[in-house]
Protein backbone atom coordinates (compact mmCIF):
# COMPACT_ATOMS: atom_id res chain seq x y z
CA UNK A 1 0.00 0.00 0.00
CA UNK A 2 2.18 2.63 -1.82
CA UNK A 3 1.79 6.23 -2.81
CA UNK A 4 3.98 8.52 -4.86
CA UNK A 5 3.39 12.02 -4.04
CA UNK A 6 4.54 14.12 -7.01
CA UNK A 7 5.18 17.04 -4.14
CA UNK A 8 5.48 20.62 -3.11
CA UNK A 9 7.19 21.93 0.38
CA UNK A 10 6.67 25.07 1.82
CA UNK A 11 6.97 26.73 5.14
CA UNK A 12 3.74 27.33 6.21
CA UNK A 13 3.32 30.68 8.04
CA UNK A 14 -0.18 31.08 9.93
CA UNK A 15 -1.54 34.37 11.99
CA UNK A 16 -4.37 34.23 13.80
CA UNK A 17 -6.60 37.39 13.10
CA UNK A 18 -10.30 38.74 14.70
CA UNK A 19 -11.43 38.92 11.05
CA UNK A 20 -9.27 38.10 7.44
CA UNK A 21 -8.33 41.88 6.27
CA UNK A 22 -9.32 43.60 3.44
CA UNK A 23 -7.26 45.17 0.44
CA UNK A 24 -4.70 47.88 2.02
CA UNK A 25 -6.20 46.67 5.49
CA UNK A 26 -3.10 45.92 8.40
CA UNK A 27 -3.97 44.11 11.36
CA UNK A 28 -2.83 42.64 14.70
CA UNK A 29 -2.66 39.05 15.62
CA UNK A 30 -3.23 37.07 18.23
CA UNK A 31 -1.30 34.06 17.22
CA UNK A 32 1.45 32.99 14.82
CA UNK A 33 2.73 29.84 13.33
CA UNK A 34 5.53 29.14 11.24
CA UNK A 35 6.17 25.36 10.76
CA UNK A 36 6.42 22.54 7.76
CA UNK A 37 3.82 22.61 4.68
CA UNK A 38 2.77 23.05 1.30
CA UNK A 39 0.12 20.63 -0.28
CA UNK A 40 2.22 17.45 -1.48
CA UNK A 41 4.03 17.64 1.83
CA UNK A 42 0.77 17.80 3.82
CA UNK A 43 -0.48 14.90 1.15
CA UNK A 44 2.60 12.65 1.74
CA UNK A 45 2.29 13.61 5.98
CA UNK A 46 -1.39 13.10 6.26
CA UNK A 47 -1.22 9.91 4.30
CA UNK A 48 1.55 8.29 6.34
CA UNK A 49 -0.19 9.15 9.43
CA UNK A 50 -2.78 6.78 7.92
CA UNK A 51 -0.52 3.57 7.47
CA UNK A 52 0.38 4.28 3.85
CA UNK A 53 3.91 3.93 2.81
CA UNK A 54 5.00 7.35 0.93
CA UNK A 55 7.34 8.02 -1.49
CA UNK A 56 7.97 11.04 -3.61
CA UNK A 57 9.91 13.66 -5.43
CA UNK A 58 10.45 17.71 -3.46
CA UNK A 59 12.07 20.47 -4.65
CA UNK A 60 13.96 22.61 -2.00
CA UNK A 61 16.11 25.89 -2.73
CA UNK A 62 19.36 26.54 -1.13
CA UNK A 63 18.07 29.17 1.53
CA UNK A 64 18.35 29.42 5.12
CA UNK A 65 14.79 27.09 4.91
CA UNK A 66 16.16 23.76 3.36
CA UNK A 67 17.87 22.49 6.18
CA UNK A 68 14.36 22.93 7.75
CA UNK A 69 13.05 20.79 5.13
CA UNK A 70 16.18 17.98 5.66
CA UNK A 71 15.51 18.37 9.68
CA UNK A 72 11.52 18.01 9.01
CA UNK A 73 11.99 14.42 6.24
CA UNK A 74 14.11 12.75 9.03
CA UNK A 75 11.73 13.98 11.61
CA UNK A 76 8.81 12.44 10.17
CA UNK A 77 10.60 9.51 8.79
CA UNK A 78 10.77 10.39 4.88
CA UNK A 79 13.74 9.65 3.11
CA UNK A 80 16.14 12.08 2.87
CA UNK A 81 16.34 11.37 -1.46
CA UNK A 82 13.21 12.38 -1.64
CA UNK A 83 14.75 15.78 -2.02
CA UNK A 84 16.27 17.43 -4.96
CA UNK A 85 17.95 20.64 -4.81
CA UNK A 86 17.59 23.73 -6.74
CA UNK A 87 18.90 27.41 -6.63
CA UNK A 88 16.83 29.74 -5.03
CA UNK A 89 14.32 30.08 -2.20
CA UNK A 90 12.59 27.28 -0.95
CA UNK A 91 8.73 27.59 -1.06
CA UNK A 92 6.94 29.57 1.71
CA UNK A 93 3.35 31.29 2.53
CA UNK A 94 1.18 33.22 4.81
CA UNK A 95 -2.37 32.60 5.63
CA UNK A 96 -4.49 34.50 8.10
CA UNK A 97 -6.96 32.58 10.24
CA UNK A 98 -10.09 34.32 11.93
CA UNK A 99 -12.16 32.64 14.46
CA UNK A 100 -14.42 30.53 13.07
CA UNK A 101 -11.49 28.74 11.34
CA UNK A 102 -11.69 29.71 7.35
CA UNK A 103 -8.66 31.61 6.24
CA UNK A 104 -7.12 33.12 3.54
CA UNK A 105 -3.85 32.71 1.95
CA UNK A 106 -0.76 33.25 -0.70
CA UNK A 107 2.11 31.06 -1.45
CA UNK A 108 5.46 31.96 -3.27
CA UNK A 109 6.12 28.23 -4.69
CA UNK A 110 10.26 29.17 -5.23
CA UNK A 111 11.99 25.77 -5.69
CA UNK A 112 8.93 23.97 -6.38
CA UNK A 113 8.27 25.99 -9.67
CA UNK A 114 11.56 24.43 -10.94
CA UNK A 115 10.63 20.50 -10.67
CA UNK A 116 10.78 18.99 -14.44
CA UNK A 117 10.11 15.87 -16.33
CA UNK A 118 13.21 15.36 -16.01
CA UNK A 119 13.55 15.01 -12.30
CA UNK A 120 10.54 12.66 -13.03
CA UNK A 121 12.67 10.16 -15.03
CA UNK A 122 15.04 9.93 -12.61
CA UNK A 123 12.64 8.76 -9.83
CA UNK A 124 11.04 6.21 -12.50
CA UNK A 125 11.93 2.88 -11.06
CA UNK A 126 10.88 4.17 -7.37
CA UNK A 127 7.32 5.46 -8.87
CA UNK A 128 6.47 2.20 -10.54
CA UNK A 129 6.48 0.42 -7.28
CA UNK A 130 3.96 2.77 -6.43
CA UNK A 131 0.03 1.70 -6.07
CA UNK A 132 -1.18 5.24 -6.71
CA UNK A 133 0.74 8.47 -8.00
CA UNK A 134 -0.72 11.66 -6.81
CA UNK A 135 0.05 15.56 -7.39
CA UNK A 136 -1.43 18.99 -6.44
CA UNK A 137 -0.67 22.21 -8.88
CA UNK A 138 1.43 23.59 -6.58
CA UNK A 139 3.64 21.72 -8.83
CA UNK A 140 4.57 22.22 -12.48
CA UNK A 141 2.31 20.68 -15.73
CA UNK A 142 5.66 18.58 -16.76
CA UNK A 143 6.62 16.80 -13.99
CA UNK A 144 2.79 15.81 -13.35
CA UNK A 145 2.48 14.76 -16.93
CA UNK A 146 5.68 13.08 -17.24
CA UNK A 147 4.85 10.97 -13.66
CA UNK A 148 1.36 10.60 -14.77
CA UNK A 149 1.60 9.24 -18.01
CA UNK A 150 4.44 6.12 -16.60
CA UNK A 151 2.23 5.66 -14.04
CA UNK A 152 -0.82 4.77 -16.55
CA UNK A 153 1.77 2.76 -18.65
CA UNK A 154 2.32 0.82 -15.88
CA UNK A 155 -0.84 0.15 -14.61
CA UNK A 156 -0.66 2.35 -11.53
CA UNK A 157 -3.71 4.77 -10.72
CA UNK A 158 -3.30 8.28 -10.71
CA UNK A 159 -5.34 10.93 -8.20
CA UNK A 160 -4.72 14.85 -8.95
CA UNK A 161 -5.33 18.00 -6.53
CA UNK A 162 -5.69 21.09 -9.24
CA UNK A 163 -5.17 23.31 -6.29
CA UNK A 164 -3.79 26.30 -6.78
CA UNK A 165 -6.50 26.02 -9.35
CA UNK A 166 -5.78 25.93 -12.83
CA UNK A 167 -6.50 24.83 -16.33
CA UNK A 168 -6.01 21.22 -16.34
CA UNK A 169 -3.48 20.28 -19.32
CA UNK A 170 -5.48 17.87 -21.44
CA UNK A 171 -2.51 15.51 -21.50
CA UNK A 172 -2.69 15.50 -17.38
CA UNK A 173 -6.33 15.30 -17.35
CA UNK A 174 -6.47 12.02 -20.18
CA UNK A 175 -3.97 10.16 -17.57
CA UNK A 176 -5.99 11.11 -14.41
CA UNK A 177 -7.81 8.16 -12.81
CA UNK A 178 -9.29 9.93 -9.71
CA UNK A 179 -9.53 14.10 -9.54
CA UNK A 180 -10.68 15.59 -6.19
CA UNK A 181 -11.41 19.77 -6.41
CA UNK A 182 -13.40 21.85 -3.68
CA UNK A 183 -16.59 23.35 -4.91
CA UNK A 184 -14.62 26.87 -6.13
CA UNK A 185 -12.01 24.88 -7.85
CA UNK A 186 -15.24 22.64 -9.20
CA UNK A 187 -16.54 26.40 -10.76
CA UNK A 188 -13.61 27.07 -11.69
CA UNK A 189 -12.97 24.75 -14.32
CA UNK A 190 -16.39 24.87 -15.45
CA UNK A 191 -17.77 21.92 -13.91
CA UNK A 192 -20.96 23.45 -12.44
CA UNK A 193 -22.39 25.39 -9.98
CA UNK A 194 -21.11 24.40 -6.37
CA UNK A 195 -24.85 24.41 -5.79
CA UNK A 196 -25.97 22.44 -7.98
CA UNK A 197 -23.33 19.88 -7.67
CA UNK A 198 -24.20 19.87 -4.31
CA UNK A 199 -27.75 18.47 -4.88
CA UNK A 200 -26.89 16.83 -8.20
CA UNK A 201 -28.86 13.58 -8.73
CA UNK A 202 -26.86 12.98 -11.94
CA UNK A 203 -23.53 14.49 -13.36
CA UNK A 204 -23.18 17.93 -14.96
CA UNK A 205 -22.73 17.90 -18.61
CA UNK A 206 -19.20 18.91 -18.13
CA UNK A 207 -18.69 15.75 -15.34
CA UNK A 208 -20.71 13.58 -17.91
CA UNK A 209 -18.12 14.36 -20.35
CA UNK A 210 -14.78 13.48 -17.84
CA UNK A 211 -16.02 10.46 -17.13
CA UNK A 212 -16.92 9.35 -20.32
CA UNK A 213 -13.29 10.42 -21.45
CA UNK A 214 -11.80 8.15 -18.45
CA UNK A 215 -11.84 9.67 -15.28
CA UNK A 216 -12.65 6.76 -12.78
CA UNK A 217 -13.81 9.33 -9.83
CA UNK A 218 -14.60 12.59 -9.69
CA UNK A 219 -15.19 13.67 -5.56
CA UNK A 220 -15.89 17.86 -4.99
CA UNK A 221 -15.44 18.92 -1.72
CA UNK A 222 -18.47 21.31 -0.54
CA UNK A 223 -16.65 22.94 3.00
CA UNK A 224 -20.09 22.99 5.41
CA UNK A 225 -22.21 20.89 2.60
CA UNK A 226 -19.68 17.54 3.02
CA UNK A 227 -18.46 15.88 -0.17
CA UNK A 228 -19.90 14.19 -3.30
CA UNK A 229 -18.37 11.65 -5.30
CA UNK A 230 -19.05 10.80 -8.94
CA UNK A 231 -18.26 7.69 -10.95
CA UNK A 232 -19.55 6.36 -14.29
CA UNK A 233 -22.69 4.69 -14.70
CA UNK A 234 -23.47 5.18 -11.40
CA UNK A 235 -25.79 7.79 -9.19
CA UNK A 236 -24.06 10.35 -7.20
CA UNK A 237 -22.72 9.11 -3.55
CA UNK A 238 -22.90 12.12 -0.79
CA UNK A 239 -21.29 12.67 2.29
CA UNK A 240 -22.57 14.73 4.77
CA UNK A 241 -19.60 17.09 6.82
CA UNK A 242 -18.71 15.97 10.59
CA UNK A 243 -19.65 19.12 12.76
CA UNK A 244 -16.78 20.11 14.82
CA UNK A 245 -15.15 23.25 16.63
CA UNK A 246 -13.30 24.37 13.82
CA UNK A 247 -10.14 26.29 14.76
CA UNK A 248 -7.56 26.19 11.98
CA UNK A 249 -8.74 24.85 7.98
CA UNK A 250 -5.62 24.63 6.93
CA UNK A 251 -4.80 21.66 5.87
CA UNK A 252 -8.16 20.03 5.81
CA UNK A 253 -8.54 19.62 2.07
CA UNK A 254 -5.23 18.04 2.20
CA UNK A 255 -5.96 15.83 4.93
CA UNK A 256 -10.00 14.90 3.37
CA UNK A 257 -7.24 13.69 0.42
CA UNK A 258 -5.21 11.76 1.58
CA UNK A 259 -7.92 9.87 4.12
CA UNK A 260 -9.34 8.77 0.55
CA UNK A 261 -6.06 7.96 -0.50
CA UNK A 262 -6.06 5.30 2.49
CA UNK A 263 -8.67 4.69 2.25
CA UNK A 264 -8.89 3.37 -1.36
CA UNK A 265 -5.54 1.96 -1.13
CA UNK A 266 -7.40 -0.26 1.42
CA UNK A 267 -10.23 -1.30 -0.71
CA UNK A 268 -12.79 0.22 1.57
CA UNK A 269 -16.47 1.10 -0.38
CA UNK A 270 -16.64 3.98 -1.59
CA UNK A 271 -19.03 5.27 0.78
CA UNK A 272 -16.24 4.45 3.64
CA UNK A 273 -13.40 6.00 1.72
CA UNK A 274 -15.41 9.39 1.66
CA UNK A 275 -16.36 9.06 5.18
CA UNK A 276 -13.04 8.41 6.56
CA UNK A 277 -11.78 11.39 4.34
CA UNK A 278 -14.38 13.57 5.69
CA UNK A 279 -13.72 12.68 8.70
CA UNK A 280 -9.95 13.41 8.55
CA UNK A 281 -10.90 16.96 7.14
CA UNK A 282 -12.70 17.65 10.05
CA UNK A 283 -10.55 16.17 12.80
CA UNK A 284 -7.46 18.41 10.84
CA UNK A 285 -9.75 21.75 11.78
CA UNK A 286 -9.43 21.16 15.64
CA UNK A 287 -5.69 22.56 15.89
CA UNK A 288 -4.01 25.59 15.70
CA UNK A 289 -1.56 24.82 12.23
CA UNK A 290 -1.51 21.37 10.24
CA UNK A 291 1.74 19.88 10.61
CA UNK A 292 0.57 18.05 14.18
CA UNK A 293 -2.95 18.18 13.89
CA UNK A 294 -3.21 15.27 11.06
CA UNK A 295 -4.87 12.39 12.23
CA UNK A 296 -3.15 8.93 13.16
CA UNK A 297 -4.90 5.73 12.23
CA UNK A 298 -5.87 5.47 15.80
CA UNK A 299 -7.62 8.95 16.60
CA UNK A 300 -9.68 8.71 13.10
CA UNK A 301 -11.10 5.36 14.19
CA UNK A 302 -11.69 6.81 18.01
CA UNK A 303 -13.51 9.73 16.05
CA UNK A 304 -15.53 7.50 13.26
CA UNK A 305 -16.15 5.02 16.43
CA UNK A 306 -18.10 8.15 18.29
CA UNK A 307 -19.88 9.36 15.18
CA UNK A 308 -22.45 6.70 14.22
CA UNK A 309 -24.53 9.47 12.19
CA UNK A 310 -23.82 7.19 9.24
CA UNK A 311 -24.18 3.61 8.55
CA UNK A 312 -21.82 1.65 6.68
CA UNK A 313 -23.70 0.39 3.70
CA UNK A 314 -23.26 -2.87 2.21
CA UNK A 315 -21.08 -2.88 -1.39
CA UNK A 316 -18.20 -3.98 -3.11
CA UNK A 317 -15.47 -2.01 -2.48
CA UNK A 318 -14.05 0.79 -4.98
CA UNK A 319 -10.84 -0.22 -6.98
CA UNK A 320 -8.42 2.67 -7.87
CA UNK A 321 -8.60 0.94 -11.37
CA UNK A 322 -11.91 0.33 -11.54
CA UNK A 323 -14.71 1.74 -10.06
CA UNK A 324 -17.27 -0.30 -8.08
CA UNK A 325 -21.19 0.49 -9.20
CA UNK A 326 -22.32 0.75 -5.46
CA UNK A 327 -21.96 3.79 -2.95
C-alpha cells in the first residue's frame, strides 16, 4: 500500500486574526505559526499518518529554509532522497486565520516551480512500485504529466489535486484516474455550480463528459455541505460534513485527500473512503496549524467510532482501477 506524491514543500506561516483583512487593510494578531507545509508535503504527511507507505519527489532551494526541510523528512521519517535541490528560495506562505477557522492565503512556490520531467525520469523505477501516483498544482504541468503518463503505462492509478487552481493540461487530465477539487475549484474549471453539484442527482454535462473520457472518480469537496463523489454509470454518492469546533482549515482539504487515499488503497467502499476522508478533514480543523494536527490511524477510528450518524452500507469495495457500481 504505496503512494507517490509528485510534491510541493513550503513553510507554512499562519496568523491568527479577529477577522481576514481587506485590500490595504493591516492588522494585529493574536497568534502565529511558522512550521512545515505546502500541499504534497501535507499529502505525503497526512497519508503516512494513515498507514500508507509514501514516497515522492520535493524540490527545495538553497536558503536558510532547506535544512528545515532535511531536519523536518528525518523527523517524520521520509527519506532524505526524496529531495532534490535547486537554486533559489525554498517555497513559503502566509495565511491568516479568523475565528471561526476559514482563512485566507498566498504562497510563493520558489523551488517547487523548478521541478521537471526530467527530475521525473530519474525517480522512474521508485514510482512504478507505487500503487497510486498523486500531485497537487502547486507543482509544475511537466513533472505531473511526465509521472502521470508512466504511471498509466504501468498500470498504476493516478489521483490529482488542481489546487492552486488551474486549467487542467489535457494531456494531465487524459492520464488522471481519480480528480478531487473543492466546490470553487469545481466552478472554476467549469464543472458546475457548487450548488448544484451539491444536490446533483446525476452528473453535470461537463462531469458527464470526464467520465466518459476516463476519469474513474470525480469527488468535490463542498466545506459545510460535506463531499460528493461521482463515478460512471453510477448515481451520485454524498457525504454529509462531521460538525466540529473548527479552529484552523488549513490543511483540511489536504488531509480529506489523503484519508481517501487510504482509504482506497485499502479497498474500503466507496461510501467508507469518503467518510473516513471527511472525517480526517474535520478532525485536521481542531488545531491551531496542520503539521501536528493530522490524524493517526488510531484517533480517526476513536472519532468514526463516536460518530455513528452514518451507517456503513453494504457494497463492493471501490478499486483505484476500476470503479465499483455501489456507494
Amino acid at each position: 500500500m504505496q503512494v507517490f506524491v509528485v510534491g510541493s514543500f513550503v513553510i507554512a506561516c499562519s496568523v491568527k486574526v479577529a477577522r481576514l483583512p481587506q485590500a490595504g487593510e493591516s492588522l494585529g494578531g493574536s497568534a502565529f505559526l511558522a512550521e512545515p507545509g505546502g500541499k504534497g508535503f501535507n499529502l505525503a504527511l497526512a497519508a503516512s499518518r494513515l498507514g500508507v507507505t509514501v514516497d515522492g519527489i520535493f524540490a527545495i532551494g538553497d536558503d536558510v529554509f532547506s535544512p528545515v526541510a532535511v531536519s523536518t523528512f528525518a523527523q517524520v521519517g521520509f527519506a532524505s532522497d526524496m529531495l532534490v535541490r535547486r537554486p533559489g528560495s525554498t517555497g513559503a506562505g502566509v495565511a491568516f486565520v479568523d475565528p471561526a477557522g476559514e482563512n485566507c492565503l498566498a504562497v510563493c512556490l520558489g523551488a517547487n516551480s523548478a521541478l521537471t520531467a526530467d527530475d521525473i525520469g530519474g525517480f522512474a523505477r521508485r514510482l512504478r512500485r507505487a500503487d497510486l501516483v498523486a500531485a497537487t498544482f502547486e507543482s509544475p504541468d511537466a513533472p505531473i504529466r511526465a509521472a502521470f503518463a508512466l504511471a498509466r503505462e504501468h498500470g498504476r492509478a493516478t489521483l490529482l489535486n488542481p489546487s492552486p487552481v488551474r486549467v487542467i493540461d489535457p494531456s494531465i487530465m487524459a492520464n488522471t484516474s481519480i480528480l478531487v477539487v473543492n466546490a470553487v475549484e469545481a466552478a472554476a474549471l467549469g464543472l458546475g455550480d457548487p450548488s448544484v453539484i451539491a444536490d446533483a442527482k446525476s452528473p453535470t454535462d461537463a462531469i458527464d463528459t470526464l467520465l466518459g473520457d476516463g476519469l474513474e472518480l470525480l469527488v468535490v469537496t463542498l466545506g459545510s455541505r460535506g463531499a460528493i463523489a461521482f463515478r460512471p454509470n453510477a448515481p451520485p454518492c454524498h457525504q454529509p460534513a462531521f460538525v466540529v469546533a473548527a479552529v484552523d482549515t488549513v490543511g483540511a482539504g489536504d488531509a480529506f485527500t489523503a484519508g481517501l487515499i487510504a482509504a482506497l488503497l485499502k479497498a474500503r467502499p466507496l461510501a467508507d473512503a469518503l467518510r473516513e476522508a471527511a472525517a480526517c478533514g474535520a478532525l485536521t480543523t481542531c488545531q491551531f496549524g496542520a503539521l501536528s494536527s493530522f490524524p493517526i490511524e488510531a484517533s480517526l477510528e476513536r472519532f468514526l467510532a463516536e460518530r455513528r450518524a452514518l451507517e456503513r452500507p453494504d457494497g463492493s469495495a471501490f478499486s483505484i482501477n476500476n470503479a465499483s457500481r455501489d456507494c
